[in-house]
N, C-alpha and C. Protein backbone atom coordinates (compact mmCIF):
# COMPACT_ATOMS: atom_id res chain seq x y z
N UNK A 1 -6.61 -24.70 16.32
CA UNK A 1 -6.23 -24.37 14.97
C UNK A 1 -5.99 -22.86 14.90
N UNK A 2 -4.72 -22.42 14.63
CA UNK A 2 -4.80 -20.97 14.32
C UNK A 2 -4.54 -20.75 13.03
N UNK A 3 -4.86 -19.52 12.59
CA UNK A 3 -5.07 -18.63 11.00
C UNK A 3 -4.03 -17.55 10.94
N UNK A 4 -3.59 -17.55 9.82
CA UNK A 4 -2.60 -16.07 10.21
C UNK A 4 -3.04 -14.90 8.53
N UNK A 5 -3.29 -14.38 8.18
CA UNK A 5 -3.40 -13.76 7.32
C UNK A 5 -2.23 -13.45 6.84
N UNK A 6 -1.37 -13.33 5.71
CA UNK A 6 -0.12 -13.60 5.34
C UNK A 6 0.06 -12.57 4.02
N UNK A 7 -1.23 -12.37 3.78
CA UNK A 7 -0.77 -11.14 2.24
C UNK A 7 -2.52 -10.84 2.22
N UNK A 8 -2.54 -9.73 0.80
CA UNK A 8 -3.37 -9.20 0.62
C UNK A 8 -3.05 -9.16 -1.20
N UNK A 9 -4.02 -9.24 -1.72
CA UNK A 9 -4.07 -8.89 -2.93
C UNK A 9 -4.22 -7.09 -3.64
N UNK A 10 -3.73 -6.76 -4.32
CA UNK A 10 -3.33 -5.44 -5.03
C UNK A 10 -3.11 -5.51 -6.25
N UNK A 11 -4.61 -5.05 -6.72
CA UNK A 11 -4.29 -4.98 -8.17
C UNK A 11 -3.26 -3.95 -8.83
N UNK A 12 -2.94 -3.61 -9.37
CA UNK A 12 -1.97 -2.72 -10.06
C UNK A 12 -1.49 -3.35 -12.03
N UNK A 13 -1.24 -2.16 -12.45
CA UNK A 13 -1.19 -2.18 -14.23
C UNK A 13 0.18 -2.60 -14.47
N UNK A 14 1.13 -2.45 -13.42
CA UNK A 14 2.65 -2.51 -14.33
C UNK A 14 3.64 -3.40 -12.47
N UNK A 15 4.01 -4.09 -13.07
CA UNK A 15 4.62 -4.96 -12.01
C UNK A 15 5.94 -3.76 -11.40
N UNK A 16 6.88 -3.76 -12.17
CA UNK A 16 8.15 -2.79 -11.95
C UNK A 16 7.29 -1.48 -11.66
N UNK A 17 6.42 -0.55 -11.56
CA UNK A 17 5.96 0.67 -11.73
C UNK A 17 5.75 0.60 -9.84
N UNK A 18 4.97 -0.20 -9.75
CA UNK A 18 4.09 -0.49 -8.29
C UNK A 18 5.17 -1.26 -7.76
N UNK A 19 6.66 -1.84 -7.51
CA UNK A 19 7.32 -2.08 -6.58
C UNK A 19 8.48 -1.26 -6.63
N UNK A 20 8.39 -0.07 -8.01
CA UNK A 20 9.24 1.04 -7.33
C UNK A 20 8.35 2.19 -6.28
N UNK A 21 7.43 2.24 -6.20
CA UNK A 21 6.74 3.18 -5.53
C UNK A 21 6.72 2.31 -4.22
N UNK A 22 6.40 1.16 -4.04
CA UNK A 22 6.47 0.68 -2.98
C UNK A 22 7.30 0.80 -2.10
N UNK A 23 8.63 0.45 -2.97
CA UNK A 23 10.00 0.20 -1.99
C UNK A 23 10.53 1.68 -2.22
N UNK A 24 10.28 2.51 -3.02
CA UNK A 24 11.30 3.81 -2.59
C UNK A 24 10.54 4.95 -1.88
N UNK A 25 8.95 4.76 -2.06
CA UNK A 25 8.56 5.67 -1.44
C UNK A 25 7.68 5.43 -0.02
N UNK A 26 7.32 4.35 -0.09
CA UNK A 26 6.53 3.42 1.16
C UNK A 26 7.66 2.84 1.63
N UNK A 27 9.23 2.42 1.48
CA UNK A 27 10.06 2.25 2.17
C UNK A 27 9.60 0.25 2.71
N UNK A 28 8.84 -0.44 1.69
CA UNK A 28 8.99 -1.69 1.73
C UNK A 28 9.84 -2.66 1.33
N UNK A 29 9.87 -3.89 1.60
CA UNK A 29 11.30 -4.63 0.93
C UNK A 29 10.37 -5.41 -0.34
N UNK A 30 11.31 -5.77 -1.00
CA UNK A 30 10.37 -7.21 -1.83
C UNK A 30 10.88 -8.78 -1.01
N UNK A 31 9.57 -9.31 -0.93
CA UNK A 31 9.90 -10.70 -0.25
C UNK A 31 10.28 -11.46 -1.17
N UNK A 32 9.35 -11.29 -2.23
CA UNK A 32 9.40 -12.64 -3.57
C UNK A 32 9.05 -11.69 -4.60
N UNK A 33 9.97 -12.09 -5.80
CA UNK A 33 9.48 -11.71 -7.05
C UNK A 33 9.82 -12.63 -8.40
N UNK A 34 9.21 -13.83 -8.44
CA UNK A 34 9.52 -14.67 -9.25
C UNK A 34 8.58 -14.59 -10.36
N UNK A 35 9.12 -15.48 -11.74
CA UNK A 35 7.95 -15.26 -12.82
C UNK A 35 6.54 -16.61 -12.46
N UNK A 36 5.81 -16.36 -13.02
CA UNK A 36 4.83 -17.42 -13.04
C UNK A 36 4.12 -17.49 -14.37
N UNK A 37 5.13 -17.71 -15.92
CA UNK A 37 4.72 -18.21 -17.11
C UNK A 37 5.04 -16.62 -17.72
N UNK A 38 4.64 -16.48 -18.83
CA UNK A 38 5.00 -15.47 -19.79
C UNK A 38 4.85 -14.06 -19.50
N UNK A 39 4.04 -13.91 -18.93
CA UNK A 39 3.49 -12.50 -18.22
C UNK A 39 2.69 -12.52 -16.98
N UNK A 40 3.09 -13.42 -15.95
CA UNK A 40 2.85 -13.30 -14.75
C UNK A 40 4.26 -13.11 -13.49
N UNK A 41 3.40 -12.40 -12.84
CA UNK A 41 4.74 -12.53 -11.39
C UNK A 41 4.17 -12.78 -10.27
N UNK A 42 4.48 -13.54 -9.44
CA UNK A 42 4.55 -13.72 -7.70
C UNK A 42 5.16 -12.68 -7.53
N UNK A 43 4.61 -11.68 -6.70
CA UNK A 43 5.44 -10.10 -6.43
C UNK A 43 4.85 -10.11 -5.45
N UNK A 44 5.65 -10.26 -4.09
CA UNK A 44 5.25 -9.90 -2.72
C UNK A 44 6.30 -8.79 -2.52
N UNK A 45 5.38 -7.61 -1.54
CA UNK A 45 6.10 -6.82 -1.01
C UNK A 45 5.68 -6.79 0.48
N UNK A 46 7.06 -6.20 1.49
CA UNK A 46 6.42 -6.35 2.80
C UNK A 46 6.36 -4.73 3.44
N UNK A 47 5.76 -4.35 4.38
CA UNK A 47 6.37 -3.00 5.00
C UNK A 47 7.55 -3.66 6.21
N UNK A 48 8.44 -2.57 6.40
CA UNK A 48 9.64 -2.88 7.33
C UNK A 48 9.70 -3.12 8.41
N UNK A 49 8.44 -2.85 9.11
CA UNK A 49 7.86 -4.04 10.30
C UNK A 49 7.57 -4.76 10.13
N UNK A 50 6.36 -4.98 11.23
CA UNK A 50 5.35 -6.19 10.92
C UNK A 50 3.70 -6.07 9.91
N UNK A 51 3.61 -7.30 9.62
CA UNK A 51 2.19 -6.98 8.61
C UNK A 51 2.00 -7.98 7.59
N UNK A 52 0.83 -8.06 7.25
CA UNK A 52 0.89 -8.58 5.80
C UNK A 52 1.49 -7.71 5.12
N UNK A 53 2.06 -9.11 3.85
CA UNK A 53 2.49 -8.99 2.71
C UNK A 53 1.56 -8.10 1.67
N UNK A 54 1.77 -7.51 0.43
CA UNK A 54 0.78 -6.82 -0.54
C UNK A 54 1.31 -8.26 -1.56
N UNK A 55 0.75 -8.50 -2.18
CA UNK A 55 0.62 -9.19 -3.64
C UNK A 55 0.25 -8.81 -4.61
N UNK A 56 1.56 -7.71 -5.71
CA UNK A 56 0.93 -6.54 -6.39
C UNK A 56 1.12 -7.82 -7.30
N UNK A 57 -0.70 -7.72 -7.83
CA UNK A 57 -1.01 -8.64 -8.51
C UNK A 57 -1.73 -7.90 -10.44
N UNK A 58 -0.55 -7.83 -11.67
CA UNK A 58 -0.97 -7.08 -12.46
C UNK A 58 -2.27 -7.76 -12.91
N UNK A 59 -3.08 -6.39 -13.75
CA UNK A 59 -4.49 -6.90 -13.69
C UNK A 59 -4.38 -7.44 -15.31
N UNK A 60 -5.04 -8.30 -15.38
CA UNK A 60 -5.22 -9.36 -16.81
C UNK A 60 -6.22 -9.40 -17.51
N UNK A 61 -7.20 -8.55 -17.24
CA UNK A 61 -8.50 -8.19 -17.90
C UNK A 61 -9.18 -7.09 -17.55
N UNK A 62 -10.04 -6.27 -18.33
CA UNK A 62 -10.64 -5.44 -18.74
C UNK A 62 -11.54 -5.20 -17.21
N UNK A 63 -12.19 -6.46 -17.08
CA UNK A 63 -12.47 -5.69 -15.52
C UNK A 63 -11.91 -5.36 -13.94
N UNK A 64 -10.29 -6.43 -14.42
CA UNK A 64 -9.40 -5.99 -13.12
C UNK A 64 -8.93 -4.97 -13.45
N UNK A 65 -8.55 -4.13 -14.44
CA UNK A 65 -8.12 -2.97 -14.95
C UNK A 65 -9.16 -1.94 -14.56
N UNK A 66 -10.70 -1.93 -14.78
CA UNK A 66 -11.14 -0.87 -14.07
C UNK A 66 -11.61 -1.08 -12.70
N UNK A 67 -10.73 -1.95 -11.72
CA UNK A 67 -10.97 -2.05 -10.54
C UNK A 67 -9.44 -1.50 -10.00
N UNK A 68 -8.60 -1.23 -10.62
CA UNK A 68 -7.72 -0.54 -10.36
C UNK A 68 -7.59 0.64 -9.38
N UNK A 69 -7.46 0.51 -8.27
CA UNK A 69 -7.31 1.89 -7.29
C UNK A 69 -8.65 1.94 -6.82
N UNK A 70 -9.79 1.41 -7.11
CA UNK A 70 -11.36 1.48 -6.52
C UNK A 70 -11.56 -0.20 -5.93
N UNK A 71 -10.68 -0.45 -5.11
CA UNK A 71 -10.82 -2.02 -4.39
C UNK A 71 -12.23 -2.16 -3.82
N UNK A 72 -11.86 -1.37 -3.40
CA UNK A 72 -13.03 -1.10 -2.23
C UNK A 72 -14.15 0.16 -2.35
N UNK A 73 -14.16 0.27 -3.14
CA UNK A 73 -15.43 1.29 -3.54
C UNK A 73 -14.99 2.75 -2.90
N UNK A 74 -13.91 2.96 -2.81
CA UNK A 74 -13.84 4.46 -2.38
C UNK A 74 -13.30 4.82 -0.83
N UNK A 75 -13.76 3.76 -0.83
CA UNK A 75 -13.33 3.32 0.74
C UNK A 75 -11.35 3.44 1.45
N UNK A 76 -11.15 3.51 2.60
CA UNK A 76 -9.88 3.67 2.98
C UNK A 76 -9.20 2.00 2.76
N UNK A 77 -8.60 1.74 2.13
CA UNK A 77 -8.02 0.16 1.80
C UNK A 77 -7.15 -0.51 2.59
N UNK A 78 -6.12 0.21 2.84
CA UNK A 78 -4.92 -0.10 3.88
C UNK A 78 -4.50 0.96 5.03
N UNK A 79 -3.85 0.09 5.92
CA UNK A 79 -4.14 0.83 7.25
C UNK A 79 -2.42 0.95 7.18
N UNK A 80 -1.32 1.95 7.10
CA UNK A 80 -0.15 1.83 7.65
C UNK A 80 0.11 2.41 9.25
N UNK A 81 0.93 1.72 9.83
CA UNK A 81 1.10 2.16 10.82
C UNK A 81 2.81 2.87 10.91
N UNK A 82 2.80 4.16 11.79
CA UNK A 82 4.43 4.63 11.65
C UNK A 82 4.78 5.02 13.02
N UNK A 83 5.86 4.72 13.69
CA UNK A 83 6.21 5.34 15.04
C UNK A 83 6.77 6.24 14.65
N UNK A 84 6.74 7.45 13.23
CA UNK A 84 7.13 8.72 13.47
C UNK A 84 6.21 9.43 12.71
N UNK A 85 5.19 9.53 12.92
CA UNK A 85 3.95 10.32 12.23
C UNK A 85 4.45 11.13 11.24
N UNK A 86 5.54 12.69 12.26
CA UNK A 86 5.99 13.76 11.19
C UNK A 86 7.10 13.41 10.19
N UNK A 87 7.79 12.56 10.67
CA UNK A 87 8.86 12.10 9.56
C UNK A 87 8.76 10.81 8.24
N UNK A 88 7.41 10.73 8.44
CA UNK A 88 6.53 9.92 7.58
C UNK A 88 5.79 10.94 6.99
N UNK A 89 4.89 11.35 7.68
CA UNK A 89 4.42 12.19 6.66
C UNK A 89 5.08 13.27 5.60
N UNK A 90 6.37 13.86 5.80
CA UNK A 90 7.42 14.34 5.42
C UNK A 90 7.98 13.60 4.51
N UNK A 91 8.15 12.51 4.18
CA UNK A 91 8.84 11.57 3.23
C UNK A 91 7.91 11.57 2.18
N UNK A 92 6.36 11.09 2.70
CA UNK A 92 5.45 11.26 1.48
C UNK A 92 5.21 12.18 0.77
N UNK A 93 4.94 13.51 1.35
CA UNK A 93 4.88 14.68 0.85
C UNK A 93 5.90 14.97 -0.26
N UNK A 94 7.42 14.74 0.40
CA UNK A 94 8.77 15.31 -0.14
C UNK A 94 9.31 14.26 -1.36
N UNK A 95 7.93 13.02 -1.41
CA UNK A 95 8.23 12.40 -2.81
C UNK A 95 6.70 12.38 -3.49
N UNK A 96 5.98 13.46 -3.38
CA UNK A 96 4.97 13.59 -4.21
C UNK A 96 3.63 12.77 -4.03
N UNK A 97 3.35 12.65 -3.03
CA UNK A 97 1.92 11.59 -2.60
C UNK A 97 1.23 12.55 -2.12
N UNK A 98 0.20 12.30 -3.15
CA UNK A 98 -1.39 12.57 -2.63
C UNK A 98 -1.87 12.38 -1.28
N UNK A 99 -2.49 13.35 -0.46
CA UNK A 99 -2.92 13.93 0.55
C UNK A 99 -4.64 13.92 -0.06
N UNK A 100 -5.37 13.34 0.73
CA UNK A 100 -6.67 13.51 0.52
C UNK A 100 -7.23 14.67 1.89
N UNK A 101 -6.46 14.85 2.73
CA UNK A 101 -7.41 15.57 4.17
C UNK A 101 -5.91 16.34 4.77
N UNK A 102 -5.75 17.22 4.98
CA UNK A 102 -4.60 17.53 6.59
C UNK A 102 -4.91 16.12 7.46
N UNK A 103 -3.68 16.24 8.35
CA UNK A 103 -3.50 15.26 9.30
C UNK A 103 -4.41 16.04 10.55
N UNK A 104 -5.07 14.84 11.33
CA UNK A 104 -5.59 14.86 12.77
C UNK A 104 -5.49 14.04 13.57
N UNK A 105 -5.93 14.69 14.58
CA UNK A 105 -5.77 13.59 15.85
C UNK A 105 -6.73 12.86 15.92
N UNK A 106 -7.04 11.44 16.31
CA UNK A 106 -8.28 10.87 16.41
C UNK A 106 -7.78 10.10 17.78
N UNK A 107 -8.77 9.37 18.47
CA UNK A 107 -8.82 9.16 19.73
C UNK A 107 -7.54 7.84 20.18
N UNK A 108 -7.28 7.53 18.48
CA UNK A 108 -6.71 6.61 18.46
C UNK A 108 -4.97 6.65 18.30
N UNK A 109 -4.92 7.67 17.71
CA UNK A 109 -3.80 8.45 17.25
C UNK A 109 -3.87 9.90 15.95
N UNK A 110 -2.90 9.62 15.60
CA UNK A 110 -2.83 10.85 14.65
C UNK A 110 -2.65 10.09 13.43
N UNK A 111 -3.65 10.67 11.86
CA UNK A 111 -3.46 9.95 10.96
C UNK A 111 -4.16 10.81 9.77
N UNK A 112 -3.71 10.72 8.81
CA UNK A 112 -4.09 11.34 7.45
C UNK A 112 -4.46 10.54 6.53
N UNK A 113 -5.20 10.55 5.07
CA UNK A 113 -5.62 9.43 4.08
C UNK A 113 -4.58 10.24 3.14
N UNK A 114 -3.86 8.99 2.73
CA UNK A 114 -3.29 9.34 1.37
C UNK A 114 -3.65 8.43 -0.24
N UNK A 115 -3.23 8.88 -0.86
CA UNK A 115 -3.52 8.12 -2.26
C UNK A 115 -2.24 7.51 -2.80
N UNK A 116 -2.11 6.19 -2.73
CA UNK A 116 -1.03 5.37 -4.03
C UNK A 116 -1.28 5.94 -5.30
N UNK A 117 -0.20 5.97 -6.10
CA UNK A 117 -0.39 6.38 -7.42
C UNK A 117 -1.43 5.50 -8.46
N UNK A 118 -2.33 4.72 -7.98
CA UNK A 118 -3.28 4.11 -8.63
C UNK A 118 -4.86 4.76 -7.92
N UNK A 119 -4.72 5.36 -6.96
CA UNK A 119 -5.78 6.07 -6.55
C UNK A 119 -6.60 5.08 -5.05
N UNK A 120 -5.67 4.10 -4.51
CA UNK A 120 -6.00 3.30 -3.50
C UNK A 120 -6.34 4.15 -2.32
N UNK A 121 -6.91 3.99 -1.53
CA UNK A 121 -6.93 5.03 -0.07
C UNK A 121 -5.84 4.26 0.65
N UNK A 122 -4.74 4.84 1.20
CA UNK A 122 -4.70 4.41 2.56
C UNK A 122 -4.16 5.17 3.73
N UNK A 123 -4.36 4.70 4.87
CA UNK A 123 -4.19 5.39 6.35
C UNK A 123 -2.93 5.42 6.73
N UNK A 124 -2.22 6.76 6.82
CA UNK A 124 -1.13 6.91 7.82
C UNK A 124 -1.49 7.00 9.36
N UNK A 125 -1.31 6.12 10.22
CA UNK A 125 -1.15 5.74 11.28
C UNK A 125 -0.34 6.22 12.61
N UNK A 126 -0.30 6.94 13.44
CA UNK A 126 0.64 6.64 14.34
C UNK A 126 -0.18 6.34 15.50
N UNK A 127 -0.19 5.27 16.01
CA UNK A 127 -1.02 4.40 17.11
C UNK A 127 -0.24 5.66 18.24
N UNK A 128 -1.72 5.80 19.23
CA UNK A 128 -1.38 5.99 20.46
C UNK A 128 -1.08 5.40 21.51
N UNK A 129 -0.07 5.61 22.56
CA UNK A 129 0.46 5.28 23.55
C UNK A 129 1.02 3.78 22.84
């Protein structure tokens, strides 16, 4: 029997807000964006490799709203990976994303924490070798 993990859930406040930041500044496609009743959407987005899907899923109550950008308690949330470290990090910068640290090397590669405009952590990546 195999498992494949296929998406991830992402809360976010505004459906259109969080798949323009996605796709113009994270450079993802949309897979699916259909309605599901009066004020819901199936909104998958993918990155332009490989990976799970995000499922920016808007929040519908008072306590998915203050779980907004704190998924994970503070914690780093998503891991991106880029085969051009400087010309990634250059895109983010040159469209206004939050930088939590300078970039370093780690044993693994080179990688910086940045912030989504909801205050999510996540990892710029460039895998070594």
């Amino acid at each position: 029997m195999q498992h494949s993990l296929v998406a991830l859930a992402l809360l976010v406040p505004d459906y259109d807000e969080a798949i323009a930041f996605y796709t113009r500044v994270l450079g993802f496609r949309v897979v699916e964006d259909r309605p599901m009743g009066p004020d819901k959407r199936w909104v998958l987005v993918a990155p332009s490799g490989q990976g799970a899907n995000l499922l920016l899923a808007r929040a519908a109550n008072p306590e998915q709203v203050a779980a907004i950008g704190n998924q994970t308690g503070g914690r780093v949330f998503l891991f991106l990976h880029t085969d051009d470290f400087a010309a990634s990090h250059a895109h983010l910068r040159d469209h206004g994303v939050r930088f939590t640290e300078l970039p370093r090397e780690e044993e693994y590669g080179r990688v910086v924490v940045f912030l989504d405009p909801y205050g999510n952590k996540w990892d710029l990546i460039e895998p070594r070798g």
